[in-house]
Protein backbone atom coordinates (compact mmCIF):
# COMPACT_ATOMS: atom_id res chain seq x y z
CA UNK A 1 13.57 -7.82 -3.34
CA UNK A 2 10.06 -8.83 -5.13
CA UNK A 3 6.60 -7.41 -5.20
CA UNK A 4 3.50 -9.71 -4.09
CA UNK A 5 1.60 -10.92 -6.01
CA UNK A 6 3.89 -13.17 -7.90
CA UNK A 7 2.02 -14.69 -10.34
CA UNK A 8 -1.16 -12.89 -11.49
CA UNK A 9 -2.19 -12.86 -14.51
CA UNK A 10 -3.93 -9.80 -15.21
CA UNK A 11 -5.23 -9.81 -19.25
CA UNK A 12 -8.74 -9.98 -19.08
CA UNK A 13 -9.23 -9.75 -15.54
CA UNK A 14 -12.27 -7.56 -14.32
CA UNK A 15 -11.09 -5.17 -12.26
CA UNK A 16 -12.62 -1.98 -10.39
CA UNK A 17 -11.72 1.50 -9.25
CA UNK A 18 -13.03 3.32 -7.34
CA UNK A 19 -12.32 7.33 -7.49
CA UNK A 20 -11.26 9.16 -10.50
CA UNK A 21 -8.57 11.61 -9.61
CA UNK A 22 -4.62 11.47 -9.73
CA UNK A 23 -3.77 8.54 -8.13
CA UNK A 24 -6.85 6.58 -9.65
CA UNK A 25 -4.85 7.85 -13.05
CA UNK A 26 -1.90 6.00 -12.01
CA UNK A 27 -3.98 3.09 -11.20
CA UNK A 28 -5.86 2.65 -14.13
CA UNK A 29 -2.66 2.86 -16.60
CA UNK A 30 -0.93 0.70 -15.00
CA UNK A 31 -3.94 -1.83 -15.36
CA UNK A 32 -4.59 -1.42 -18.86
CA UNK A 33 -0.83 -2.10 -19.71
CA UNK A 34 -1.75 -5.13 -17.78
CA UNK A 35 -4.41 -5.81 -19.82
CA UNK A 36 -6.65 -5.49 -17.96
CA UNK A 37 -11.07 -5.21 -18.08
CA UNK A 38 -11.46 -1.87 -16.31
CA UNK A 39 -14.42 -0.17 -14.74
CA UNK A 40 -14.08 3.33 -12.97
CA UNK A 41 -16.68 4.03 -10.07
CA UNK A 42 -16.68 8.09 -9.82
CA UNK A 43 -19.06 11.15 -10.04
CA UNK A 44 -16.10 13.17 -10.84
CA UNK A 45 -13.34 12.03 -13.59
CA UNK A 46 -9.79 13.71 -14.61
CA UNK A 47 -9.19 14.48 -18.16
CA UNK A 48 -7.19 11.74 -18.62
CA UNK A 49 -9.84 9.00 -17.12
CA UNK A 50 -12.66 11.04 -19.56
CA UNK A 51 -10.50 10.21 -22.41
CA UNK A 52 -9.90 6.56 -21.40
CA UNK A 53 -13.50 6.29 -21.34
CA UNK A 54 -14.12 8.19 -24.76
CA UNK A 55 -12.04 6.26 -25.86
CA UNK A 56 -13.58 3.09 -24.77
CA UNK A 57 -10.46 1.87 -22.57
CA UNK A 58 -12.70 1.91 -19.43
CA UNK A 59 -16.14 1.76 -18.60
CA UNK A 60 -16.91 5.10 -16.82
CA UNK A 61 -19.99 4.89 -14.40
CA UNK A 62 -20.14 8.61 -13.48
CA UNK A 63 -21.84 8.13 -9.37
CA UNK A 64 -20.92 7.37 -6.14
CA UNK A 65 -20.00 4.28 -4.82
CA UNK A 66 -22.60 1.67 -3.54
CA UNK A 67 -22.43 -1.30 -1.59
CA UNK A 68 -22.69 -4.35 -3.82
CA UNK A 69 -20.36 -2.93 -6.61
CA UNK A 70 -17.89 -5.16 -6.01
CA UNK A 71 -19.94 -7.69 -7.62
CA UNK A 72 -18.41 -9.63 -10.48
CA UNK A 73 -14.79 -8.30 -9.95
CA UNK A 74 -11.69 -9.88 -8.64
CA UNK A 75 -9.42 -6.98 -7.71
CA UNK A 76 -11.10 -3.56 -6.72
CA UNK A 77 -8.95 -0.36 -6.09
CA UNK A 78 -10.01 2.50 -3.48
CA UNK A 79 -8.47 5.55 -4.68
CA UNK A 80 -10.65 8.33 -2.45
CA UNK A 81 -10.06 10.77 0.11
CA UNK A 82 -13.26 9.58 1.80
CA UNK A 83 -12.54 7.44 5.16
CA UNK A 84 -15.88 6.13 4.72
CA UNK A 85 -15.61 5.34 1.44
CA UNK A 86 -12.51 3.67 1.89
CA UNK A 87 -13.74 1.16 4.53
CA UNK A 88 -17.18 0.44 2.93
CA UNK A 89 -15.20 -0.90 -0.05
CA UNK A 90 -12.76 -2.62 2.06
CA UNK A 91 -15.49 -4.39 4.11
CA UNK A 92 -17.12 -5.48 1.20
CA UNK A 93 -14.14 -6.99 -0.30
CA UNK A 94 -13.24 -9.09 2.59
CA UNK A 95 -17.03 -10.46 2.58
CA UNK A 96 -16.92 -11.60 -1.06
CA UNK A 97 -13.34 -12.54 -1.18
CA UNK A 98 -12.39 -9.41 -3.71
CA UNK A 99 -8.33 -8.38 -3.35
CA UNK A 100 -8.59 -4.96 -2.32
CA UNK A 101 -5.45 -2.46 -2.15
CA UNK A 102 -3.84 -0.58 0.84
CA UNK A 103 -5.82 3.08 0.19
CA UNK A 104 -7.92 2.62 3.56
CA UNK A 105 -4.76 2.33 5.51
CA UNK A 106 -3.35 5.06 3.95
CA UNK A 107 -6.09 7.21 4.44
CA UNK A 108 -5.83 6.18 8.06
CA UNK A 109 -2.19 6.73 7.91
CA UNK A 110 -2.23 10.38 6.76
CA UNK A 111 -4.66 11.24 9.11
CA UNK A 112 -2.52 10.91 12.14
CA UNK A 113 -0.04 14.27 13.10
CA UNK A 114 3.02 13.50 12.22
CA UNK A 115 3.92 14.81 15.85
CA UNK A 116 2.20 12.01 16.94
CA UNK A 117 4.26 9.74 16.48
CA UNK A 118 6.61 8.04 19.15
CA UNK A 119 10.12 9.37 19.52
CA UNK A 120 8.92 13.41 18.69
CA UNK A 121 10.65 16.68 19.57
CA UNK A 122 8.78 20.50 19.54
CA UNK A 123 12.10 21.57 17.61
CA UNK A 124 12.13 18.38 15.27
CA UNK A 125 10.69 15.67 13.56
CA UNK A 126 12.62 12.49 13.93
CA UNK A 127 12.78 8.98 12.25
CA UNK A 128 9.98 6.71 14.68
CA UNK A 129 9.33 2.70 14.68
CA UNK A 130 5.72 1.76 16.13
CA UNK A 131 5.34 -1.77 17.33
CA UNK A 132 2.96 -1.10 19.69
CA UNK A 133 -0.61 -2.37 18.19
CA UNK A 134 -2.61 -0.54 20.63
CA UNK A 135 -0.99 2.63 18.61
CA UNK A 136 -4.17 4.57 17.37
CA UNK A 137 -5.68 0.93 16.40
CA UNK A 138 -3.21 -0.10 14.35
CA UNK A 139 -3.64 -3.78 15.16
CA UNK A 140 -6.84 -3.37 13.74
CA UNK A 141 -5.79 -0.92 10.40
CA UNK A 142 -3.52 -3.12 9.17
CA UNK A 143 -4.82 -6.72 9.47
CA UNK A 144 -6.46 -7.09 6.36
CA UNK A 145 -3.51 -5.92 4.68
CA UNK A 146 -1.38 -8.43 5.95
CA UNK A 147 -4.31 -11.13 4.99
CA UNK A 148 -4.28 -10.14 1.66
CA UNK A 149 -0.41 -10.65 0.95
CA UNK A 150 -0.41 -13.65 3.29
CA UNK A 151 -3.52 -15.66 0.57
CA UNK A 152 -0.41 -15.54 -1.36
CA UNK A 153 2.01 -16.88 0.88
CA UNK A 154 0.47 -20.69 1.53
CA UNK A 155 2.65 -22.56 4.27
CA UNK A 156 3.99 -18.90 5.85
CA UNK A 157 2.50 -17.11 8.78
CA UNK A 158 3.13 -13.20 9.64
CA UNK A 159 4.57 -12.18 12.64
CA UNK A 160 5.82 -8.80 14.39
CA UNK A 161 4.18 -5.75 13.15
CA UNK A 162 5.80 -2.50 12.24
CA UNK A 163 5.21 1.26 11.16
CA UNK A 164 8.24 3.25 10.17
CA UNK A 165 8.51 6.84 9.17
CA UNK A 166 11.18 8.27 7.79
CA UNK A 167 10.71 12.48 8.09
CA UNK A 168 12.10 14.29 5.50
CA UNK A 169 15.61 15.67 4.94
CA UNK A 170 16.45 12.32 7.05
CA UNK A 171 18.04 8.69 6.96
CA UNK A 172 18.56 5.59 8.54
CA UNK A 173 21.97 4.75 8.80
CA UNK A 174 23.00 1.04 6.96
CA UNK A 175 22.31 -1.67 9.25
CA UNK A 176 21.99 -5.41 9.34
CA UNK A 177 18.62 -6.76 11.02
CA UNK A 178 19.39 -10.05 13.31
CA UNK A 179 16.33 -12.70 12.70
CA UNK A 180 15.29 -15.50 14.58
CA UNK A 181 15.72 -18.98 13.12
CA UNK A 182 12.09 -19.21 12.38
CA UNK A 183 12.22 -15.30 10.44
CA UNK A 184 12.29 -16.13 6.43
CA UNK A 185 11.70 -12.11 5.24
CA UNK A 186 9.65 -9.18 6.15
CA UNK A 187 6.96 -7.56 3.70
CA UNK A 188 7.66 -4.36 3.29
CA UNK A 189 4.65 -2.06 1.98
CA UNK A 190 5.29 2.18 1.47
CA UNK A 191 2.50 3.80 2.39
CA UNK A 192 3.90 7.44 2.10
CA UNK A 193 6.39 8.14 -0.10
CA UNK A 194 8.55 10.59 -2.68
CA UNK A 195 10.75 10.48 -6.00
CA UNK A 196 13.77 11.66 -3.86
CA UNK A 197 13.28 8.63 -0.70
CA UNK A 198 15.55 5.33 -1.49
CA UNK A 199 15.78 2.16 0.29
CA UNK A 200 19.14 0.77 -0.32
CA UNK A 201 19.33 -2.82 0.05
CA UNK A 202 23.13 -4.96 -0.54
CA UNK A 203 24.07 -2.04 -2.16
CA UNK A 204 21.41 -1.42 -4.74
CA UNK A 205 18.86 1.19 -4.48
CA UNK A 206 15.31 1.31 -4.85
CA UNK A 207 12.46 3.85 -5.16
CA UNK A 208 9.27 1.38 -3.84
CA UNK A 209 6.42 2.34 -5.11
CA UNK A 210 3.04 3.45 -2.77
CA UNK A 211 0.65 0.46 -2.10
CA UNK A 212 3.03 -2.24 -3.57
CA UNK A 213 4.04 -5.12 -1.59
CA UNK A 214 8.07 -5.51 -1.38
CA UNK A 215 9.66 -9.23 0.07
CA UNK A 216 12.50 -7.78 1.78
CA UNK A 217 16.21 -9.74 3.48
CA UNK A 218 17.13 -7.08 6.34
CA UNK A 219 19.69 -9.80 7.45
CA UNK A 220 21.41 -7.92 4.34
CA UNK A 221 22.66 -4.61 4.79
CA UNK A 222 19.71 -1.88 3.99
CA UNK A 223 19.36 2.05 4.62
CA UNK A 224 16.65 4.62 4.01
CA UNK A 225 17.88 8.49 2.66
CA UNK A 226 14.41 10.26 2.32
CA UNK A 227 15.87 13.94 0.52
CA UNK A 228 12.16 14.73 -0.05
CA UNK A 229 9.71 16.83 1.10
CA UNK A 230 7.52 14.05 2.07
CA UNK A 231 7.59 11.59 5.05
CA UNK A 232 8.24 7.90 3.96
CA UNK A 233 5.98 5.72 5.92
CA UNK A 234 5.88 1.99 5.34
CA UNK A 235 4.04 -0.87 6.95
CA UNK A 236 6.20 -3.65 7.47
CA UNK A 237 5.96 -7.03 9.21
CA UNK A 238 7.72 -10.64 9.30
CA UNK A 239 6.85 -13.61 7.62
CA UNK A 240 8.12 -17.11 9.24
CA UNK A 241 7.82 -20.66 7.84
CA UNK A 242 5.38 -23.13 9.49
């Protein structure tokens, strides 16, 4: 198991935020143990991302996002509650060719009633698979994801997309995955997630981290145990060689 990208060198690399709360936080520290040039885009900060910029670890812009911010950066990250917000950024990204991270399609995501989801009981919330693209527009959620992991994958092409939710205080049983010849891995990226959910892959488990990409053998024996309190729900889908 890997995460995408591979090679990236980050030190120095102009990068933007957008949003200034928790998960920004996380964000933002991870990115300056990177090394990397970071600029927060927020008319409301945390403590912690006030003292980054005090302490001149960040360059704070205290406002609301506008289009054309993305200008001059190479990776932006949405961290915002705001739909709108979410896809402006996104949409911008795409047109200027800036990597941006999975937060609109986990804002889309979250959105949906968990009892909406294929496979549901009045009594009980079940583990649900949704192939089905059609599925509250998924086709059309997810595809930029998968063309910003697949800029990294030259001479592969994606195949067979998948939405999995794990409810909590459930599992999915270990289980081998039978490919076609063609099938090389499947991308695995959590969308939803806890400190108490673990994949289990050959025998060694993981905690995957939210908005990560994850290169995946299911032809090896794998199982989910989610003992939180929170649904795990990853995007998934399969990656072939030409």
């Amino acid at each position: 198991m890997s995460f995408f990208p591979i090679y990236l060198e980050m030190t120095g690399r102009r990068c933007l935020v957008i949003g200034g709360g928790a998960v920004a936080e996380r964000k933002i520290a991870n990115l300056l143990e990177a090394g990397a040039e970071v600029t927060v885009i927020s008319p409301d900060a945390s403590e912690n991302v006030a003292r980054w910029s005090r302490n001149n670890s960040i360059q704070l812009e205290a406002r609301c996002y506008q289009n054309g911010d993305l200008d001059g950066y190479e990776l932006a990250f949405v961290a915002t509650d705001d739909d709108r917000v979410n896809a402006s950024v996104y949409q911008e990204g795409k047109s200027r060719g800036v990597w941006v991270n999975a937060a609109e399609v986990i804002a889309w995501v979250t959105s949906i009633d968990l009892r909406s989801w294929p496979q549901q009981s009045h009594r009980e919330l079940r583990p649900a698979m949704v192939t089905d693209l059609s599925w509250f527009s998924m086709g059309e959620r997810v595809n930029g994801l998968v063309e910003e992991v697949m800029v990294h994958l030259p001479g592969f092409f994606p195949f067979q997309q998948m939405l999995s939710v794990v409810m909590p205080g459930h599992s999915i049983e270990p289980h081998v995955d039978h490919q076609p010849p063609h099938w090389k891995f499947r991308v695995h990226i959590p969308l939803v997630t806890n400190d108490r959910s673990l994949f289990t892959v050959d025998k060694k488990s993981y905690q995957l981290e939210v908005g990560r990409s994850y290169k995946v053998n299911t032809e090896m024996e794998h199982s989910v145990d989610n003992r939180g309190e929170a649904p795990r729900i990853h995007f998934m889908f399969d990656v072939g060689r030409k």
